[in-house]
N, C-alpha and C. Protein backbone atom coordinates (compact mmCIF):
# COMPACT_ATOMS: atom_id res chain seq x y z
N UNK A 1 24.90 0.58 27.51
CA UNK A 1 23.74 1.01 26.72
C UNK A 1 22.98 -0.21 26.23
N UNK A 2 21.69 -0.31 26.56
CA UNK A 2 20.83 -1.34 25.94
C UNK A 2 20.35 -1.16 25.31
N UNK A 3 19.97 -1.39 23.86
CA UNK A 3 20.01 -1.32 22.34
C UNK A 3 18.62 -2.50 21.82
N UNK A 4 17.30 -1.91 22.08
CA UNK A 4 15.61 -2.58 21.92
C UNK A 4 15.69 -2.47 20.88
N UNK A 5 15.27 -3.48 19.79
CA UNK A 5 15.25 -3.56 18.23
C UNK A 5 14.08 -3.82 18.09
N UNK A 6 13.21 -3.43 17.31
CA UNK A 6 11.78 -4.37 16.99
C UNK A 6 11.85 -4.43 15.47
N UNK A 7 11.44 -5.70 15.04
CA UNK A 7 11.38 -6.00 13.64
C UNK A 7 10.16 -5.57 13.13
N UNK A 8 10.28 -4.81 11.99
CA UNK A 8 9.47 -4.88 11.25
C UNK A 8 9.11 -4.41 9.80
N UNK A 9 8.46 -3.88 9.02
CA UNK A 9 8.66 -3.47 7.93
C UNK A 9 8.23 -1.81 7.60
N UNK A 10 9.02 -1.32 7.22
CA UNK A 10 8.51 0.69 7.39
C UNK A 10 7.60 0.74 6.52
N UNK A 11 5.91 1.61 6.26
CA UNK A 11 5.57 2.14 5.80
C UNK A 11 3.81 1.43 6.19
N UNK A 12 2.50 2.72 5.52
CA UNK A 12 2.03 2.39 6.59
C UNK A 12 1.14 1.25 6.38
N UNK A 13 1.05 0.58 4.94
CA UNK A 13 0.51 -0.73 4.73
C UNK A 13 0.98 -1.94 5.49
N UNK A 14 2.04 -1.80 6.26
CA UNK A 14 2.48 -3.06 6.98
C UNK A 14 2.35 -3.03 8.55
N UNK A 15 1.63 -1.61 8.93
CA UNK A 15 1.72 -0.96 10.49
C UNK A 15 0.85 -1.97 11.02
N UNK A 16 -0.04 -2.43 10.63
CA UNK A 16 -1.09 -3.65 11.50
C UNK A 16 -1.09 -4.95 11.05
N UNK A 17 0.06 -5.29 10.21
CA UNK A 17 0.23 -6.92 9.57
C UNK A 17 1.30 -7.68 10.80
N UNK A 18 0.81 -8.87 11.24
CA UNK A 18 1.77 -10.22 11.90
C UNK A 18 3.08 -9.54 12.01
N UNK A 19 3.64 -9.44 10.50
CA UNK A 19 5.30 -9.16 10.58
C UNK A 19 5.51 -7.99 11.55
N UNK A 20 4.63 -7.08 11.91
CA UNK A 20 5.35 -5.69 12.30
C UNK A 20 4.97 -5.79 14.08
N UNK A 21 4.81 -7.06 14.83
CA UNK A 21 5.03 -7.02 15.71
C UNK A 21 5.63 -6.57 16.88
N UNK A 22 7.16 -7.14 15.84
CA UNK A 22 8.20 -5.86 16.64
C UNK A 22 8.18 -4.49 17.41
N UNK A 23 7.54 -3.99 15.28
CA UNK A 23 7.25 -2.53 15.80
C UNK A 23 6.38 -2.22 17.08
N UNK A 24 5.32 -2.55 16.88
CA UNK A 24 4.27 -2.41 17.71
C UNK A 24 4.65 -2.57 19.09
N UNK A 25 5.35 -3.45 19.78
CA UNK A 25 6.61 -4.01 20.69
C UNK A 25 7.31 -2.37 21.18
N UNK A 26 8.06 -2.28 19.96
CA UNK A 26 8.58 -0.79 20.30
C UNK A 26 7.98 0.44 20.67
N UNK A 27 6.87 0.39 20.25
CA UNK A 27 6.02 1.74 19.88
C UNK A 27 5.25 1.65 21.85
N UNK A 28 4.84 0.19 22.29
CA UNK A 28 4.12 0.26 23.68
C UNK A 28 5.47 0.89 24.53
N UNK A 29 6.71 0.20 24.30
CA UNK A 29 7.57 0.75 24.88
C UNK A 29 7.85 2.25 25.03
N UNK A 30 7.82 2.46 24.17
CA UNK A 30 8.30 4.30 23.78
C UNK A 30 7.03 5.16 24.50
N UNK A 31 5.91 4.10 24.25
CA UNK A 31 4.51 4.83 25.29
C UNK A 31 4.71 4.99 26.51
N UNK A 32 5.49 3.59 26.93
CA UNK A 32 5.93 3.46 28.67
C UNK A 32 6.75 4.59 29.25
N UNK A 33 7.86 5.02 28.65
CA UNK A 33 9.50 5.17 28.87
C UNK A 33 8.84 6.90 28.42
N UNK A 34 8.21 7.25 27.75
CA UNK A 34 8.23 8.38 27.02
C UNK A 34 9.42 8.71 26.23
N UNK A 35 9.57 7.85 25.72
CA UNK A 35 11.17 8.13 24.57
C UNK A 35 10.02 8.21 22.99
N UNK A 36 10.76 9.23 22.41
CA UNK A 36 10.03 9.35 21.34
C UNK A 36 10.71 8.49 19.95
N UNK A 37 10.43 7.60 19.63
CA UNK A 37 10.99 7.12 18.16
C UNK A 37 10.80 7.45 17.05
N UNK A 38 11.77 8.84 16.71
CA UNK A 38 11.05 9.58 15.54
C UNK A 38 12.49 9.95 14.58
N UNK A 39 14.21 9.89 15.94
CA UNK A 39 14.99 10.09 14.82
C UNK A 39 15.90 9.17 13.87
N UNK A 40 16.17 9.25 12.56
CA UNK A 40 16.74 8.76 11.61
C UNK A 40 18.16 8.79 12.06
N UNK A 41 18.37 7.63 12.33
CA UNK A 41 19.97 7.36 12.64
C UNK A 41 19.91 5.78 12.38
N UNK A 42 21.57 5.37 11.29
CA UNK A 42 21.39 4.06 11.52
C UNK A 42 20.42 3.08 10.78
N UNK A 43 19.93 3.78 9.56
CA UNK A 43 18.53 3.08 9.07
C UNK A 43 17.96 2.28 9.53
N UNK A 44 17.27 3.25 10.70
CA UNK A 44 16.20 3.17 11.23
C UNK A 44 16.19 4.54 12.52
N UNK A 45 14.56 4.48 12.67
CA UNK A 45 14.53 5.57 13.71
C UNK A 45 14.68 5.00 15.16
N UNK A 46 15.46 6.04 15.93
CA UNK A 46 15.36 5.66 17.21
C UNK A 46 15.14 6.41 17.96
N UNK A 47 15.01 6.61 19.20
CA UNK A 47 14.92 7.16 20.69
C UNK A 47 15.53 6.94 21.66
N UNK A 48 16.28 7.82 22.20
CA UNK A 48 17.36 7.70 23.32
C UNK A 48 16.29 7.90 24.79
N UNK A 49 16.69 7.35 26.11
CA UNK A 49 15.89 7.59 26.89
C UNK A 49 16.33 6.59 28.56
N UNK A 50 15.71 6.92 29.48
CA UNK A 50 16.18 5.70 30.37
C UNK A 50 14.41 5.17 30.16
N UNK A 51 14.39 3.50 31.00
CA UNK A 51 13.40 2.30 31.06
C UNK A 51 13.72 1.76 32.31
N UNK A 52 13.02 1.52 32.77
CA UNK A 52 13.61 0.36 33.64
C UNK A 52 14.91 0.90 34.85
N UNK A 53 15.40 2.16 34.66
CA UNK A 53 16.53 2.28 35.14
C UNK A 53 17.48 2.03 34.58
N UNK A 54 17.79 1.89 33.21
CA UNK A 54 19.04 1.48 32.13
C UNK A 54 18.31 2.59 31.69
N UNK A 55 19.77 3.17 30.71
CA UNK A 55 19.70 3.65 29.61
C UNK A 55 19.65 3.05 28.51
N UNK A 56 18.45 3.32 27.46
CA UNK A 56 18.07 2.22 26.48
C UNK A 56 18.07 3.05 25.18
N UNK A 57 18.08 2.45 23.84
CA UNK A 57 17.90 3.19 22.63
C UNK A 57 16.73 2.00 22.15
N UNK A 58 15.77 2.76 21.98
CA UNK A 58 14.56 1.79 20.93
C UNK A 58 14.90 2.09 19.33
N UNK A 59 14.91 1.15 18.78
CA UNK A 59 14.78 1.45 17.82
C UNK A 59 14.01 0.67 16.26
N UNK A 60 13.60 1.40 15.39
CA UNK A 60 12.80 0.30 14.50
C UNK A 60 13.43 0.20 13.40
N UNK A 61 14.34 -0.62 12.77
CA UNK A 61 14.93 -0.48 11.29
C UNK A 61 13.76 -0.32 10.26
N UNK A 62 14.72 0.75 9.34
CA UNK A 62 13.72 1.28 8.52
C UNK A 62 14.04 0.49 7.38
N UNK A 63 14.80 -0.58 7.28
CA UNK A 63 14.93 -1.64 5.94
C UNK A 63 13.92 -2.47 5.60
N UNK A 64 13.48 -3.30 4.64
CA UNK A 64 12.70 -4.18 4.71
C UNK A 64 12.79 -5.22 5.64
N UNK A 65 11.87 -6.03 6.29
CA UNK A 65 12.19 -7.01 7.08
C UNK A 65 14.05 -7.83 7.06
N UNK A 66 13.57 -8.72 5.62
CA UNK A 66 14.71 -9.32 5.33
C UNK A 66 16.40 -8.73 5.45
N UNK A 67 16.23 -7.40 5.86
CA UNK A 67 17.63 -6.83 5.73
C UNK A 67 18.05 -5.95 6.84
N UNK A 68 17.27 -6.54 7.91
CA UNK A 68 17.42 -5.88 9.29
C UNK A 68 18.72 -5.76 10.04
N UNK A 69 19.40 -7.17 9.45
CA UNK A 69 20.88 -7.22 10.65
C UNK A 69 21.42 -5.99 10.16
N UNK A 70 21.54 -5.72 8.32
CA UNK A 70 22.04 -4.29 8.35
C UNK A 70 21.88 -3.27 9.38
N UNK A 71 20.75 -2.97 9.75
CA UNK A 71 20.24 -1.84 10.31
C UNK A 71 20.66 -2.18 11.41
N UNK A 72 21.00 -3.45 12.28
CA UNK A 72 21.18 -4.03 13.77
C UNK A 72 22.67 -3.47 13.96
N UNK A 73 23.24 -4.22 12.70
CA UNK A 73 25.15 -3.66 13.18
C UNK A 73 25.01 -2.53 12.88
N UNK A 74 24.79 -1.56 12.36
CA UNK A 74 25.03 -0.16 11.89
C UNK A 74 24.65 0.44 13.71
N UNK A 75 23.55 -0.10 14.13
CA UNK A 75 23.00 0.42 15.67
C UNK A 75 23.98 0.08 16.57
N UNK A 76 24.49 -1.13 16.61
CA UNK A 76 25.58 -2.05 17.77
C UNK A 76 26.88 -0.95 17.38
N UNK A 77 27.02 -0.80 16.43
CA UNK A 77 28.26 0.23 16.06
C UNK A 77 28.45 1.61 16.44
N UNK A 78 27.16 2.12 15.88
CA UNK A 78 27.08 3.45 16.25
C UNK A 78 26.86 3.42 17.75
N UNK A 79 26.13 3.21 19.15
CA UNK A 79 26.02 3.04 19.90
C UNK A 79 27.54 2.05 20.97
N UNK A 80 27.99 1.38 20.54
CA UNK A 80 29.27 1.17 20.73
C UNK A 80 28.73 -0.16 21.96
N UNK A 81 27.59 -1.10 21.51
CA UNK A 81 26.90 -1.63 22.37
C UNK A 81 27.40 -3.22 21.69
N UNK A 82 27.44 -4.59 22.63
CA UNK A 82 27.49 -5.49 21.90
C UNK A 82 26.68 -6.56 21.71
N UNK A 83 26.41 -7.48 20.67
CA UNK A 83 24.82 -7.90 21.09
C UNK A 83 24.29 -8.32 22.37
N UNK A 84 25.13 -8.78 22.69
CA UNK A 84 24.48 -9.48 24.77
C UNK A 84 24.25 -8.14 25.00
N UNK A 85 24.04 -6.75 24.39
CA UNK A 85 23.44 -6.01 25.02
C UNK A 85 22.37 -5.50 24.50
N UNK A 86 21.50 -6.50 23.07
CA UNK A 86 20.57 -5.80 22.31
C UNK A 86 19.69 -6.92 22.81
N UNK A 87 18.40 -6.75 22.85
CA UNK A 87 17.07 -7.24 22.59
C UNK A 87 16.15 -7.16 21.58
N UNK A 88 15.87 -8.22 21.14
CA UNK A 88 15.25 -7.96 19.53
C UNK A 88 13.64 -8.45 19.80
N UNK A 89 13.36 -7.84 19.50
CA UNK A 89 11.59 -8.31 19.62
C UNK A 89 10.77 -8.42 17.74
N UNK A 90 10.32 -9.38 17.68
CA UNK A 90 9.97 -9.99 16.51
C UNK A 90 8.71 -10.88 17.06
N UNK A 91 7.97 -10.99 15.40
CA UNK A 91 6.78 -11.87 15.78
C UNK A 91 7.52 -13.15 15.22
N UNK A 92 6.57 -14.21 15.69
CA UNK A 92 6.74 -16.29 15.58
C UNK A 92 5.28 -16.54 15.11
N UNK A 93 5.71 -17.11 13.68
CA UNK A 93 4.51 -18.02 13.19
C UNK A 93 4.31 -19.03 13.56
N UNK A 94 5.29 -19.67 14.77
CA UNK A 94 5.25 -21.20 15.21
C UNK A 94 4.54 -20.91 16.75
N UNK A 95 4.15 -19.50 17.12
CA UNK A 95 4.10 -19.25 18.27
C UNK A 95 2.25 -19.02 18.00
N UNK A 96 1.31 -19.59 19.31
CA UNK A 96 0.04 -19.27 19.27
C UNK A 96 0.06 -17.75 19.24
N UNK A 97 -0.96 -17.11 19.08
CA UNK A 97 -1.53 -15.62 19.07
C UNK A 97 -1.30 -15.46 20.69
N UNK A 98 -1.29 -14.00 21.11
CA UNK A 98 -1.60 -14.03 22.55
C UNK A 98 0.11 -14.77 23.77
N UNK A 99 0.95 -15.19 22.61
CA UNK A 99 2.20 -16.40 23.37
C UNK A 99 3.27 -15.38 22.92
N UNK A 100 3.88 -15.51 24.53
CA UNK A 100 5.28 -14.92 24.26
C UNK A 100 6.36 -16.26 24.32
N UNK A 101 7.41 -15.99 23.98
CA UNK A 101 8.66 -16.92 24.12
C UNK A 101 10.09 -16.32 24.34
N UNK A 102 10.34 -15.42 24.91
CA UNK A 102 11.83 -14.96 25.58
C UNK A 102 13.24 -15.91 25.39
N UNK A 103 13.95 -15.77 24.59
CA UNK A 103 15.33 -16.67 24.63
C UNK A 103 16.64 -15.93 24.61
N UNK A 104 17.61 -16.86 25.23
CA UNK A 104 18.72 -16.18 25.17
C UNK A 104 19.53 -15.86 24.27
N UNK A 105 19.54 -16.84 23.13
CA UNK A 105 19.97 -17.10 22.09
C UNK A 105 19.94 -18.23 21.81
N UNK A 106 19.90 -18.55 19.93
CA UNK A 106 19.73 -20.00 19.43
C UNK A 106 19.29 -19.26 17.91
N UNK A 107 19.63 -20.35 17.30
CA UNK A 107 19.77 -19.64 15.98
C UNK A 107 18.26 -20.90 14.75
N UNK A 108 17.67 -21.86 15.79
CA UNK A 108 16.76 -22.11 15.06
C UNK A 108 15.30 -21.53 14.61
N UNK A 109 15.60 -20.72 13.76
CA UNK A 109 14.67 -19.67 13.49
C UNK A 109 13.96 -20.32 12.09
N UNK A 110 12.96 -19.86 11.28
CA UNK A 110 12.47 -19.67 10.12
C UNK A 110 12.22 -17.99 9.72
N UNK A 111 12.47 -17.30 10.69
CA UNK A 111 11.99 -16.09 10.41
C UNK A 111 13.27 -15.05 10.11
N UNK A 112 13.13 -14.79 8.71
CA UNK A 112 14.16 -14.38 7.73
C UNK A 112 14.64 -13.08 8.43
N UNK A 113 14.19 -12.09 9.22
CA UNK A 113 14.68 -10.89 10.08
C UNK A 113 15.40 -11.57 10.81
N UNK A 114 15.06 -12.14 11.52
CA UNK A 114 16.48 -12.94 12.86
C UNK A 114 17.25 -12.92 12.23
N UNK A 115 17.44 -14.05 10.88
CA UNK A 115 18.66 -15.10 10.44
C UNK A 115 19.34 -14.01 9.95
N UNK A 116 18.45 -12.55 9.11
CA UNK A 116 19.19 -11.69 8.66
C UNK A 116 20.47 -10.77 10.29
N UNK A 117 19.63 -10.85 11.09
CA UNK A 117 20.18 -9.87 12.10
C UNK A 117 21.55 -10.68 12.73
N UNK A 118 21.34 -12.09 12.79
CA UNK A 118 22.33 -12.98 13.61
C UNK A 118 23.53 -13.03 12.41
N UNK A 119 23.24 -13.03 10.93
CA UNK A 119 24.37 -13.08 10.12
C UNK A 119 24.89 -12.04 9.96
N UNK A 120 24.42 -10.62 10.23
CA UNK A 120 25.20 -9.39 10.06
C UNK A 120 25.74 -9.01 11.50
N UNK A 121 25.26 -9.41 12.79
CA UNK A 121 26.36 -9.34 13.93
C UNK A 121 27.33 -10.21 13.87
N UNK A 122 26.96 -11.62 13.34
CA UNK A 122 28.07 -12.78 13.69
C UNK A 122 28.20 -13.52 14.63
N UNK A 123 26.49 -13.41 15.42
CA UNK A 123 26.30 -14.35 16.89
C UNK A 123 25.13 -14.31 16.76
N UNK A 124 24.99 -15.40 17.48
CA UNK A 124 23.01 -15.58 17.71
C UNK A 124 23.37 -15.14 19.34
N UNK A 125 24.09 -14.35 20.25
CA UNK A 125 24.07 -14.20 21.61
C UNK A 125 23.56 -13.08 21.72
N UNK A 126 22.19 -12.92 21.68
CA UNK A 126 21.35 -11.97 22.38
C UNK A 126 19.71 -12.42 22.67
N UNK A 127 19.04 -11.68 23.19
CA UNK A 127 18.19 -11.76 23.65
C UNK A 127 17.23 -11.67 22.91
N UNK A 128 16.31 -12.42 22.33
CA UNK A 128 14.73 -11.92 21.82
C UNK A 128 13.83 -12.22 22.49
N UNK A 129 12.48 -11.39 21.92
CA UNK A 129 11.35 -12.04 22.45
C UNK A 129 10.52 -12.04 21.16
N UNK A 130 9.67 -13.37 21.36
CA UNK A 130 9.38 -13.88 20.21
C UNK A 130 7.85 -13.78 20.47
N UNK A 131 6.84 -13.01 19.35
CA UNK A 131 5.41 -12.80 19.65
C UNK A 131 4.77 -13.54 18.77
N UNK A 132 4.03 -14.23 19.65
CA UNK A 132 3.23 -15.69 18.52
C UNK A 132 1.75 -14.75 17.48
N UNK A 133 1.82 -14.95 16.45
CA UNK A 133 1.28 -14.94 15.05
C UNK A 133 0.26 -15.96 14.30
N UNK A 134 0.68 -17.00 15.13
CA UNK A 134 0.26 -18.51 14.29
C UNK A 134 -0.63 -18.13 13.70
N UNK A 135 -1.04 -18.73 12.35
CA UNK A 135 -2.82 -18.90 11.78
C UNK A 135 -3.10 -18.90 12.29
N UNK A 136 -4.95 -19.47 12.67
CA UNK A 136 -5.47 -20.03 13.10
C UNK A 136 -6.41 -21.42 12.14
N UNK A 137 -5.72 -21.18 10.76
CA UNK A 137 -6.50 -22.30 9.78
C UNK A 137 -4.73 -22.16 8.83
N UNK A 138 -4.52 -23.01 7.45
CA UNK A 138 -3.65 -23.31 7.24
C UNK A 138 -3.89 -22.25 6.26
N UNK A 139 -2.58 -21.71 5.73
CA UNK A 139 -2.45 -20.69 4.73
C UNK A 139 -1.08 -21.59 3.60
N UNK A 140 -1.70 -21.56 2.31
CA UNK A 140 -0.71 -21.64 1.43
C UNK A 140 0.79 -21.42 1.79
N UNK A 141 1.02 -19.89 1.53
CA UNK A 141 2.12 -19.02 1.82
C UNK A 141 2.07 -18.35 3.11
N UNK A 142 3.13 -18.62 3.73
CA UNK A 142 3.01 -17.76 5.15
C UNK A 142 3.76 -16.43 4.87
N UNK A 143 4.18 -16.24 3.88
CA UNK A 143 4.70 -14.60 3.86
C UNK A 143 3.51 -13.76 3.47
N UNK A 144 2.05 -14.18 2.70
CA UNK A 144 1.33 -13.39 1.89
C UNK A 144 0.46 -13.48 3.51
N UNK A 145 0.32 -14.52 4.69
CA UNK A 145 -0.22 -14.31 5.96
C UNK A 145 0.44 -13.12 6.74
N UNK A 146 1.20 -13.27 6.93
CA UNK A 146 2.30 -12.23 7.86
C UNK A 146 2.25 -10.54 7.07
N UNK A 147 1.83 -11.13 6.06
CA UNK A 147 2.04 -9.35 5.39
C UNK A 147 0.57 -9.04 5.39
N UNK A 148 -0.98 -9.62 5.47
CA UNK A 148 -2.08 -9.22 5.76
C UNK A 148 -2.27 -8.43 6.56
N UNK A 149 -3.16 -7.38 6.70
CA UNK A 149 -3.94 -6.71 7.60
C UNK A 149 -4.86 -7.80 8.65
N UNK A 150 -4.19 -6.93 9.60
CA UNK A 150 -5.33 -7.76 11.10
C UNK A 150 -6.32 -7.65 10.77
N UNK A 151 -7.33 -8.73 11.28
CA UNK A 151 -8.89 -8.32 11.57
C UNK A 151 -8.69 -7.45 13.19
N UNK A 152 -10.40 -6.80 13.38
CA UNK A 152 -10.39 -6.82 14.84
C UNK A 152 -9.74 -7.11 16.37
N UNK A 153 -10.09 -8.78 15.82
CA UNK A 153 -10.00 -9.55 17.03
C UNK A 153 -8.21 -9.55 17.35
N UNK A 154 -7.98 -9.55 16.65
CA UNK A 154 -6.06 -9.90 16.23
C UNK A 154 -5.62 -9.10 16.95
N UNK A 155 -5.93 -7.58 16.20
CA UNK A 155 -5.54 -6.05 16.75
C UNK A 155 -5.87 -6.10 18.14
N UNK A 156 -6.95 -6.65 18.70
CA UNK A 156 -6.85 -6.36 20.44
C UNK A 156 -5.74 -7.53 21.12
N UNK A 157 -5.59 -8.52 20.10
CA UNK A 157 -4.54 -9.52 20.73
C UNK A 157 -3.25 -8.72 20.74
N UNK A 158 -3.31 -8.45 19.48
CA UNK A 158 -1.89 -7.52 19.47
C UNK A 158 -1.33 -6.73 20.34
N UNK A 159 -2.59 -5.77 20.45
CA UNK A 159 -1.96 -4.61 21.47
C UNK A 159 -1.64 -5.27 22.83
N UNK A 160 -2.33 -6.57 23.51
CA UNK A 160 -1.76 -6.66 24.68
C UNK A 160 -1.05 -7.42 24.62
N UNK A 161 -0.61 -8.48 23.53
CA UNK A 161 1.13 -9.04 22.93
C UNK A 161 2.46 -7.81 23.37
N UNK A 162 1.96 -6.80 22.86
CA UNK A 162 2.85 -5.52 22.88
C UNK A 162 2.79 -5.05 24.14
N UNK A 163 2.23 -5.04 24.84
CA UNK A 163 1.85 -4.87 26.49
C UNK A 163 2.76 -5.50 27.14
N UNK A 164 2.19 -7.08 27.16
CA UNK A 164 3.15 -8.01 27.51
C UNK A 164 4.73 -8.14 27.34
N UNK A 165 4.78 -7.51 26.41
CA UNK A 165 6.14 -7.58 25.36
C UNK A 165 7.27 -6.67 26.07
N UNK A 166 6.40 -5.48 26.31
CA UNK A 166 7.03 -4.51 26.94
C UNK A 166 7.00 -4.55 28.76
N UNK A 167 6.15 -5.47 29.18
CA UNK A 167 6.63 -5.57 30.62
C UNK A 167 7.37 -6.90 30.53
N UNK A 168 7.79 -8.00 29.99
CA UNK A 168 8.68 -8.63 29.87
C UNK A 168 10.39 -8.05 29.37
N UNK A 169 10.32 -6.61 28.83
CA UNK A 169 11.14 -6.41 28.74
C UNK A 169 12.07 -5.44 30.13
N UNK A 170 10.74 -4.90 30.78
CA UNK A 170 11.25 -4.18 32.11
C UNK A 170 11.68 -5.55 32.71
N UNK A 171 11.23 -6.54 33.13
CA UNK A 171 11.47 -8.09 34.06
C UNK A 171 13.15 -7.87 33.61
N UNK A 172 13.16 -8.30 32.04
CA UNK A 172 14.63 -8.66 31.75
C UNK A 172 15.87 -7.39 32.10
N UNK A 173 15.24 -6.29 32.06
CA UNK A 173 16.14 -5.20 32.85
C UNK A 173 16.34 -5.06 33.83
N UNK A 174 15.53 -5.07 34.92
CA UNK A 174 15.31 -5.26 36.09
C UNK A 174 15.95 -6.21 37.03
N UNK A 175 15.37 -7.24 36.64
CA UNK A 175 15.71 -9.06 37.23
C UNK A 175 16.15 -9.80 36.77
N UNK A 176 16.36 -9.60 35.02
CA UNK A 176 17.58 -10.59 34.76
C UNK A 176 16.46 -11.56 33.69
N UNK A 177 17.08 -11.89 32.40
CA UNK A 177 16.15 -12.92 31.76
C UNK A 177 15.38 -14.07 31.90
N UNK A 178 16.42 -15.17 33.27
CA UNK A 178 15.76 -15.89 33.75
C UNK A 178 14.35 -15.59 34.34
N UNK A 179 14.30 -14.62 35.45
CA UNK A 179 13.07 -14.73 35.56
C UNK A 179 12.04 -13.91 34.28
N UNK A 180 12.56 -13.06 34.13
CA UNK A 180 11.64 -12.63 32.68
C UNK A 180 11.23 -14.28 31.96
N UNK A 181 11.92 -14.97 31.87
CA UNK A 181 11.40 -16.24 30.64
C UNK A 181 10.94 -17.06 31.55
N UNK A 182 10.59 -17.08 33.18
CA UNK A 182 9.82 -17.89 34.31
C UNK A 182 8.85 -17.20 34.14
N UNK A 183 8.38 -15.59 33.91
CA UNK A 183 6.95 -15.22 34.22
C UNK A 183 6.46 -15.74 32.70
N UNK A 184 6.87 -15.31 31.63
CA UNK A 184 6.37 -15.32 30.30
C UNK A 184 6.16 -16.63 29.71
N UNK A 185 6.88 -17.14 29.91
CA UNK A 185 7.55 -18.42 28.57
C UNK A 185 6.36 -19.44 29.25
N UNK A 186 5.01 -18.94 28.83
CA UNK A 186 3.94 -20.45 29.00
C UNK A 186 2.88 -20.35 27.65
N UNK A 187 2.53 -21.14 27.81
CA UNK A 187 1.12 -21.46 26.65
C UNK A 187 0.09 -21.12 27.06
N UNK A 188 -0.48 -20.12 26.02
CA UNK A 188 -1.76 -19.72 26.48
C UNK A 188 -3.07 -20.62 26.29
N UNK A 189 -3.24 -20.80 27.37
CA UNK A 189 -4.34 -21.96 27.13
C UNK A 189 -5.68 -21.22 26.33
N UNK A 190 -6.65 -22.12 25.83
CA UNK A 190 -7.82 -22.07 24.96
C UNK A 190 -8.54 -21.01 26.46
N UNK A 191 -8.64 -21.73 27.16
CA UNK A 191 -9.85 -20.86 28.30
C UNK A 191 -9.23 -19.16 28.84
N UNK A 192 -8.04 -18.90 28.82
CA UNK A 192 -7.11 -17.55 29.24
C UNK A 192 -7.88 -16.88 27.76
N UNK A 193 -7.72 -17.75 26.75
CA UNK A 193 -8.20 -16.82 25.17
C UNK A 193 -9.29 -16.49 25.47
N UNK A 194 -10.16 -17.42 25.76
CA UNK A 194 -12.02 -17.04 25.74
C UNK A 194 -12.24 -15.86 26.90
N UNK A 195 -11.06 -15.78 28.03
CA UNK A 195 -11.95 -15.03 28.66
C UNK A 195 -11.66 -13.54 28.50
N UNK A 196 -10.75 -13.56 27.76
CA UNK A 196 -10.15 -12.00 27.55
C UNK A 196 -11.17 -10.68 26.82
């Protein structure tokens, strides 16, 4: 059983802010797969379904960001799955807008959902994909950035972040992470931005 996590924060002031990437991640998925993510199991909702040809559970913890690994082991448990079999999808403030980054594991993070999720399994050995956020000018506090409402322009980046997000995640079912992190894992150049 493969066990899709997307980070983010429940309720609906945070549905279009940086942090809820994840979600959004999950939600293109559940569009793809037709799995519906609507039941409460595990604090958080999920959807049972096949993807890709695996049987997968999406799911979105319904905790605050910071307290996600809760919601991660309660899922790895109930599901009887172990992390080399979860994929976590989260946004990166170190990552440009528009940039994916796929890893196997590694535990140098700043982003307090990971560190929470890797200390309540007890391994950094799974899979994320990491959706770039960056500013684009310097912000004081990057938590009062990440918790803003998108403009416009963001929201159309977003949705095809989440696009992307979700056919990088068929690659890694399919073919295996390596090549999933050969198609994805590049920098989006300035001219790919302008012409979109």
């Amino acid at each position: 059983m493969k066990l899709i996590v997307g980070l983010g924060n429940p309720g609906r002031e945070y549905e279009w802010t940086p942090h809820n990437m994840g979600f959004l991640a999950v939600d293109e998925l559940a569009e793809r797969s037709g799995i519906r993510v609507t039941r409460p199991e595990a604090k958080s909702y999920i959807g049972r379904g096949e993807f890709a040809g695996e049987e997968v559970v999406l799911a979105k913890p319904q905790t605050m960001m910071n307290l996600s690994g809760v919601a991660a082991r309660m899922l790895l448990e109930r599901f009887e799955s172990s992390p080399a079999e979860m994929i976590v999808l989260l946004d990166d403030v170190d990552l440009p807008w528009g940039m994916l980054r796929i890893r196997e594991r590694g535990i140098g993070s700043t982003h307090n959902g990971l560190k929470s999720v890797i200390g309540a399994v007890g391994t950094d050995d799974f899979i994320r994909v990491r959706l770039g956020v960056q500013p684009e000018r310097i912000w004081g506090d990057l938590a009062d950035y990440v918790l803003s409402p998108m403009g416009p322009a963001e929201k159309d980046v977003a949705r095809q972040m989440a696009a992307d997000a979700s056919q990088a995640v068929e690659l890694i079912l399919t073919e295996g992470v390596n090549k999933a992190m050969t198609r994805f894992n590049r920098r989006v150049t300035p001219a790919e931005e302008d012409s979109k």
